[in-house]
N, C-alpha and C. Protein backbone atom coordinates (compact mmCIF):
# COMPACT_ATOMS: atom_id res chain seq x y z
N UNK A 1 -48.37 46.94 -25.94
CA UNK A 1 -47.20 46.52 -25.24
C UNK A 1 -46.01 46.65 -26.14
N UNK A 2 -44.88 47.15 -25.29
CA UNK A 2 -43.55 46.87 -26.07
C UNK A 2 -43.54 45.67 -26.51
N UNK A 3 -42.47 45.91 -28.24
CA UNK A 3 -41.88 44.32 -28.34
C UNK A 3 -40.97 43.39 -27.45
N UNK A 4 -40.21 44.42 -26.73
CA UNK A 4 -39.43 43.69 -26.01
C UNK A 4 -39.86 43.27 -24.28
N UNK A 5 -41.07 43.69 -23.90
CA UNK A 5 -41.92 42.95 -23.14
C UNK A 5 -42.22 41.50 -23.44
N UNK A 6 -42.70 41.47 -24.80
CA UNK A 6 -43.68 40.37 -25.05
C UNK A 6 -42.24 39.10 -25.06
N UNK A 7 -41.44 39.93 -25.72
CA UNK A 7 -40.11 39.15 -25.79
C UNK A 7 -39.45 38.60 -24.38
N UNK A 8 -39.76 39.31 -23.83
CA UNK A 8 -39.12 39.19 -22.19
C UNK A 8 -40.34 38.09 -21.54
N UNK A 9 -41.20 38.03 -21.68
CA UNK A 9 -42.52 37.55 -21.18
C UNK A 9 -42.45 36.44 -21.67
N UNK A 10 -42.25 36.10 -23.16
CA UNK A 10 -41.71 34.92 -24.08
C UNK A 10 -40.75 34.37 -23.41
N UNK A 11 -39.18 35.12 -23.41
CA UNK A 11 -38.28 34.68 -23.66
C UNK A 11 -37.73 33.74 -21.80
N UNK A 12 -38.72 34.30 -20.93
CA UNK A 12 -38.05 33.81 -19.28
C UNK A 12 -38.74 32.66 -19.56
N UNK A 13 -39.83 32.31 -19.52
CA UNK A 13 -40.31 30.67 -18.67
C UNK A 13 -39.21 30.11 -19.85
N UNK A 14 -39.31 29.99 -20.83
CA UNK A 14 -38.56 29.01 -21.75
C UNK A 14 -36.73 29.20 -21.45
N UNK A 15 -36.58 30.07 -21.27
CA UNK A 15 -34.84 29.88 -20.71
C UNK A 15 -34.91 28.94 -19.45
N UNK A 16 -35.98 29.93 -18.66
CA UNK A 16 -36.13 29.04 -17.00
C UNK A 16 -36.47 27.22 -17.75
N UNK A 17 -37.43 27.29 -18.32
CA UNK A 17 -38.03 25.61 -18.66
C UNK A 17 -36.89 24.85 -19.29
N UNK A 18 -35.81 25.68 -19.94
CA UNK A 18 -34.29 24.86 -20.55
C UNK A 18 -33.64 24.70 -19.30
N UNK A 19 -33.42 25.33 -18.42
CA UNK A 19 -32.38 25.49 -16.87
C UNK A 19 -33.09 24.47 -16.34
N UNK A 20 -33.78 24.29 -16.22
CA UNK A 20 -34.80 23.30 -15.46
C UNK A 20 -34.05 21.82 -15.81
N UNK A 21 -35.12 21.42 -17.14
CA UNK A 21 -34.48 20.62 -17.83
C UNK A 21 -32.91 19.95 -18.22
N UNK A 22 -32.14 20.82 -18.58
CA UNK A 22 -30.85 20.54 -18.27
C UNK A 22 -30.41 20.37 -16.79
N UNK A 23 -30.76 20.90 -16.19
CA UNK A 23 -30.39 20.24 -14.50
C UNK A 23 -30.44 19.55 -14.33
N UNK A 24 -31.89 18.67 -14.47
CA UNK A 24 -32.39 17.77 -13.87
C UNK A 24 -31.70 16.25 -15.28
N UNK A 25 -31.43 16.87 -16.41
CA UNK A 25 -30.99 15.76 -17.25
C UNK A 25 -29.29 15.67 -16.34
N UNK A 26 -28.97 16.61 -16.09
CA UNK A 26 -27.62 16.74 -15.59
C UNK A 26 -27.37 15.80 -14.38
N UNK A 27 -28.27 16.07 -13.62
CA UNK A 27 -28.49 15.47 -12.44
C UNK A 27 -28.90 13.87 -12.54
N UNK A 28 -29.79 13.67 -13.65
CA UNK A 28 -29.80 12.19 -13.74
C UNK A 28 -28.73 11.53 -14.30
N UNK A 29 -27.53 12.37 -15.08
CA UNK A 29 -26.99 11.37 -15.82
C UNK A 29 -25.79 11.31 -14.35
N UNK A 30 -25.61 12.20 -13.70
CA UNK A 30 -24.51 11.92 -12.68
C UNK A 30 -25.08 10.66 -11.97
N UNK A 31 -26.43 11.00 -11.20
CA UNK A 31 -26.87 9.92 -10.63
C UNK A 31 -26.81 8.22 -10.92
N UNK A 32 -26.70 8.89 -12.40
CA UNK A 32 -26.51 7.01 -13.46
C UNK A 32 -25.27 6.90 -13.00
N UNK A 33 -24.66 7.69 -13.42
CA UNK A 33 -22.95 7.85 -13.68
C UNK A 33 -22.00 7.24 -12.07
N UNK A 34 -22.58 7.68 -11.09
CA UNK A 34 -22.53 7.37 -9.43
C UNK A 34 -23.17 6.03 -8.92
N UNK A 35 -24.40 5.88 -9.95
CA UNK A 35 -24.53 4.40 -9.77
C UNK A 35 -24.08 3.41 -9.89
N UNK A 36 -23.60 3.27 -11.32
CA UNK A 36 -22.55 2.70 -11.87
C UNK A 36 -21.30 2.68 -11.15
N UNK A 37 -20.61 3.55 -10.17
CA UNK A 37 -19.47 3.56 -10.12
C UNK A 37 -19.82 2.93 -8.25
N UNK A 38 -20.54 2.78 -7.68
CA UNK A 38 -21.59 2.39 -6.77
C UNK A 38 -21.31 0.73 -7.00
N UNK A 39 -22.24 0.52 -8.51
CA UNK A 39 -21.95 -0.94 -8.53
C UNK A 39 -20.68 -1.33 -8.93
N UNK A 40 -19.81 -0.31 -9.50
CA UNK A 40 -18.47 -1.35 -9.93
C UNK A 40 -17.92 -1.89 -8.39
N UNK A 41 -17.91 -0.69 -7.30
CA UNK A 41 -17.30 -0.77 -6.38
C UNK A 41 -18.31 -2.05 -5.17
N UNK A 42 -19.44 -2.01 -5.69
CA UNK A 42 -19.38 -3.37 -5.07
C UNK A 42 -18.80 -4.88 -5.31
N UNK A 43 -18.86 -4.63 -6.50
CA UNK A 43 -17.78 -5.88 -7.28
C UNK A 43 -16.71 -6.00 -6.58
N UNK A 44 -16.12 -4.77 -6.59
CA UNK A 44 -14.69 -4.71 -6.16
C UNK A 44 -14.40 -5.46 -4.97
N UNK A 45 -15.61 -4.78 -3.92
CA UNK A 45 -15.60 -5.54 -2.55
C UNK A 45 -16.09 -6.72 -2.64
N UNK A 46 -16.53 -7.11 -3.17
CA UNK A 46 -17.44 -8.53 -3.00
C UNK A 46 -16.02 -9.38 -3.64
N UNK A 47 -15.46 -9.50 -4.36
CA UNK A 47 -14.15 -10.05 -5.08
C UNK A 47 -12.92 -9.61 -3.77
N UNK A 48 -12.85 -8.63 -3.01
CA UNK A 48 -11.82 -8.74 -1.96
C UNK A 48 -12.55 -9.71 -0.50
N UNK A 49 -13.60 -9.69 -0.73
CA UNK A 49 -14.27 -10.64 0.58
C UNK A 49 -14.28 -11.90 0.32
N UNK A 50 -14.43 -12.36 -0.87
CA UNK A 50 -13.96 -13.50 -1.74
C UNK A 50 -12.39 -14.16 -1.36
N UNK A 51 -11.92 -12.86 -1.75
CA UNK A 51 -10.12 -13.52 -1.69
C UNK A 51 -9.78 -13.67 -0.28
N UNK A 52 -10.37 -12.95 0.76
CA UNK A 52 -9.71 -12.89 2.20
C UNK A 52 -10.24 -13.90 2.39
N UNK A 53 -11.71 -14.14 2.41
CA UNK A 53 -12.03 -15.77 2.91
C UNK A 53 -10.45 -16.72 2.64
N UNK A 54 -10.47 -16.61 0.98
CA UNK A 54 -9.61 -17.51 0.60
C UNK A 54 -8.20 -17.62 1.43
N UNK A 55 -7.92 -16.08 1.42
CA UNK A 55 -6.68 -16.26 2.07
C UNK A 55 -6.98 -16.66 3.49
N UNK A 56 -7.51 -16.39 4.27
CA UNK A 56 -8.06 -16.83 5.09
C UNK A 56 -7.93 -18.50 5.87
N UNK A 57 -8.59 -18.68 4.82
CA UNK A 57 -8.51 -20.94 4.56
C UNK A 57 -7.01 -20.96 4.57
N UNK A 58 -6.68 -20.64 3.38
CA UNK A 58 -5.01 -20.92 3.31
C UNK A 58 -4.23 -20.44 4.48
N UNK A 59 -4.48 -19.71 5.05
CA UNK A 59 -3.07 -19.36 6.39
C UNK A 59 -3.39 -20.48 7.19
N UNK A 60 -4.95 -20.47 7.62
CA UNK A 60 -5.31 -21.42 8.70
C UNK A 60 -4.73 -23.17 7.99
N UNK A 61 -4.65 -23.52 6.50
CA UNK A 61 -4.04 -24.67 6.39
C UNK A 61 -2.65 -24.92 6.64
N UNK A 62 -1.95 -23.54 6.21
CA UNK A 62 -0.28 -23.41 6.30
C UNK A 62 -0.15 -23.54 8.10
N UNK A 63 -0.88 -22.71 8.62
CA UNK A 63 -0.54 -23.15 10.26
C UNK A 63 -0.36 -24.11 10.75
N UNK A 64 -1.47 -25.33 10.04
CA UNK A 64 -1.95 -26.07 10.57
C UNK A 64 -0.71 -27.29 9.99
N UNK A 65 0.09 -26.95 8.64
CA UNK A 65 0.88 -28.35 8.06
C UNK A 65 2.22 -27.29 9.08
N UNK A 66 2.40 -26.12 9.49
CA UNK A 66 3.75 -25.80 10.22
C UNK A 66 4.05 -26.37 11.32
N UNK A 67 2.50 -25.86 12.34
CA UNK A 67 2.28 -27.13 13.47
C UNK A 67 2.55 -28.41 13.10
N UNK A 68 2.08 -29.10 12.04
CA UNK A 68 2.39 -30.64 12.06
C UNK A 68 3.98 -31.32 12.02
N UNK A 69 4.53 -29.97 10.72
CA UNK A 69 6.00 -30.26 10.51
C UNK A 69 7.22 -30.24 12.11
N UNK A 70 6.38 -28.94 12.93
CA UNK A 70 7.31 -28.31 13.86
C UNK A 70 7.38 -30.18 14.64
N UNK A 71 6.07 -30.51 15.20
CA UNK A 71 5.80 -31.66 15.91
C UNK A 71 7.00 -32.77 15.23
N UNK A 72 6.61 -33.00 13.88
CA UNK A 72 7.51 -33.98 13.23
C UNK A 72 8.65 -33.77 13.40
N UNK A 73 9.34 -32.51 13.57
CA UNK A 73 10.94 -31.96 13.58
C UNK A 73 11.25 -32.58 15.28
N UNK A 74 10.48 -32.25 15.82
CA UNK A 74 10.76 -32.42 17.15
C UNK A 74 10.91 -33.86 18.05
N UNK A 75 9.51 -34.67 17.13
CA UNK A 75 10.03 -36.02 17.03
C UNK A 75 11.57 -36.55 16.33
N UNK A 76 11.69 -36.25 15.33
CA UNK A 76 13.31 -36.61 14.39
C UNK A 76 14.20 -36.03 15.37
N UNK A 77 14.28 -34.91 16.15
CA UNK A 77 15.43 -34.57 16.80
C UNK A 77 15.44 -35.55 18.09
N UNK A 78 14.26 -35.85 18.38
CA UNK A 78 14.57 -36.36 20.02
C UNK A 78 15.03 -38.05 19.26
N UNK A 79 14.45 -38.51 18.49
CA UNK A 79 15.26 -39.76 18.04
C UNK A 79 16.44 -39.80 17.55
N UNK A 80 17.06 -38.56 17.32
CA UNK A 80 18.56 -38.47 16.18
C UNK A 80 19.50 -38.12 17.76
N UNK A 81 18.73 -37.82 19.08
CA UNK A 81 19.07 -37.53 20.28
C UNK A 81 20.01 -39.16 20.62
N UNK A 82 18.36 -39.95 20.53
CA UNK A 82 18.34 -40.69 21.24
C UNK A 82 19.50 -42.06 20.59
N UNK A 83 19.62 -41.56 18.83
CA UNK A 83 20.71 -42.13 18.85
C UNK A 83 22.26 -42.37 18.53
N UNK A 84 22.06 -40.87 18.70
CA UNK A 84 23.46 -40.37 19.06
C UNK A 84 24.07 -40.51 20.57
N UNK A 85 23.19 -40.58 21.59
CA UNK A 85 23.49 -41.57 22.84
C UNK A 85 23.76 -42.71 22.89
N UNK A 86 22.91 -43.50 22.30
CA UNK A 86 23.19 -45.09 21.93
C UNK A 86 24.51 -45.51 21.51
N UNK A 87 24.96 -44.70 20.06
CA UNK A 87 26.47 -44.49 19.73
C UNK A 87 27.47 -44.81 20.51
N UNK A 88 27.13 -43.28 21.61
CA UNK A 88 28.34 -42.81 22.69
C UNK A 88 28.14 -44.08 23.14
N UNK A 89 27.32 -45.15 23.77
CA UNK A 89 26.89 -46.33 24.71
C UNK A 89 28.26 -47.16 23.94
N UNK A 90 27.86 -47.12 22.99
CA UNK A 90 28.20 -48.72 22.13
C UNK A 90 30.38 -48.45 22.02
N UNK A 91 30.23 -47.01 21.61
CA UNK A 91 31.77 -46.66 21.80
C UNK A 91 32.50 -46.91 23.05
N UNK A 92 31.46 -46.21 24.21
CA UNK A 92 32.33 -46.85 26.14
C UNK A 92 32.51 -48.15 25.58
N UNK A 93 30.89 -49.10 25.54
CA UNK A 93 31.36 -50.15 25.38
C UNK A 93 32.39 -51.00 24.50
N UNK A 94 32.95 -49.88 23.43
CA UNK A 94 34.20 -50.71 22.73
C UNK A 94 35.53 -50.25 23.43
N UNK A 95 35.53 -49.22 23.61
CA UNK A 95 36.72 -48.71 24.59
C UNK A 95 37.09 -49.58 25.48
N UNK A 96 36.37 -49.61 26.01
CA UNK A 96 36.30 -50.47 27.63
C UNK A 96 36.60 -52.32 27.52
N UNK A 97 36.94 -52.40 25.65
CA UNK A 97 36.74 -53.97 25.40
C UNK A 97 36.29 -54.59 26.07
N UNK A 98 34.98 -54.22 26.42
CA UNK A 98 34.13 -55.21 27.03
C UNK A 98 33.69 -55.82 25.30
N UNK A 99 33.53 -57.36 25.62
CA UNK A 99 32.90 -58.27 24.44
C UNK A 99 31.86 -58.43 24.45
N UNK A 100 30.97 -59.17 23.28
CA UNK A 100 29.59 -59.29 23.09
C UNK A 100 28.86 -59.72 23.77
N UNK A 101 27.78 -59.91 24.45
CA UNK A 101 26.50 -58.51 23.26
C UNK A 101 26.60 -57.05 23.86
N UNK A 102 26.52 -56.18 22.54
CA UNK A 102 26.40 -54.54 22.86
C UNK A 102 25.10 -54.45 24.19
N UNK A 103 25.45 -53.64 24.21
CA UNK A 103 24.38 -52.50 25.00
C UNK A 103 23.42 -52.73 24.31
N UNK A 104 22.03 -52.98 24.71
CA UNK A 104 20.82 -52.86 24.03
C UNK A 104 20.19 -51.61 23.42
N UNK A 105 19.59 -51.86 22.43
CA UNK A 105 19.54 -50.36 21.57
C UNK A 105 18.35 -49.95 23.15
N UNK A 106 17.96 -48.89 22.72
CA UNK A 106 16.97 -48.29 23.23
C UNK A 106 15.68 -48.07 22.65
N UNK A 107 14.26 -48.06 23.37
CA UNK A 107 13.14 -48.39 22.61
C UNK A 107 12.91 -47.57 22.08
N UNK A 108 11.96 -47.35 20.84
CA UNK A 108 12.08 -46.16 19.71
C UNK A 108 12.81 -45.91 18.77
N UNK A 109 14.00 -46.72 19.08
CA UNK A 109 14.72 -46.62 17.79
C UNK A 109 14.82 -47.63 16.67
């Protein structure tokens, strides 16, 4: 046989058996490499499902003290209503020098 048969006969499985090998090392380290980036990104999400809960709680508390404030505002106005009427009452009644006793306050106030 030629030398460069035996060489050729030599030299394929072992190039092929390096191609092989490097592929498949190639292929595992991406696969690591994708895993890893797999688990960072579950972190990622698991820490944004975390915070939305959170934010979550918090809007539903802020709603819940806006509702309370709006209610409270609405009470203070209908009493700052009710006695700024009383006022106007008590002024006819000085105008009008009518004498004591005023006008009775009104209940609630």
């Amino acid at each position: 046989m030629e030398w460069w048969v035996t060489l050729l006969v030599g030299a394929v499985p072992a190039i092929f058996a390096s191609l092989v090998t490097w592929r498949v090392a190639n292929q595992s380290h991406k696969t690591a490499e994708s895993q890893t980036r797999v688990n960072e990104f579950d972190g990622i999400i698991t820490g944004l499902k975390v915070l939305t809960e959170r934010l979550q709680e918090r809007v539903a508390e802020l709603d819940d003290r806006v509702t309370e404030l709006e209610d409270k505002r609405r009470t203070d106005a209908l009493t700052m209503r009710g006695m700024g009427d009383h006022i106007d009452r008590l002024e006819r009644h000085i105008w009008a020098s009518k004498g004591p006793p005023p006008p009775p306050r009104p209940p609630g106030l």
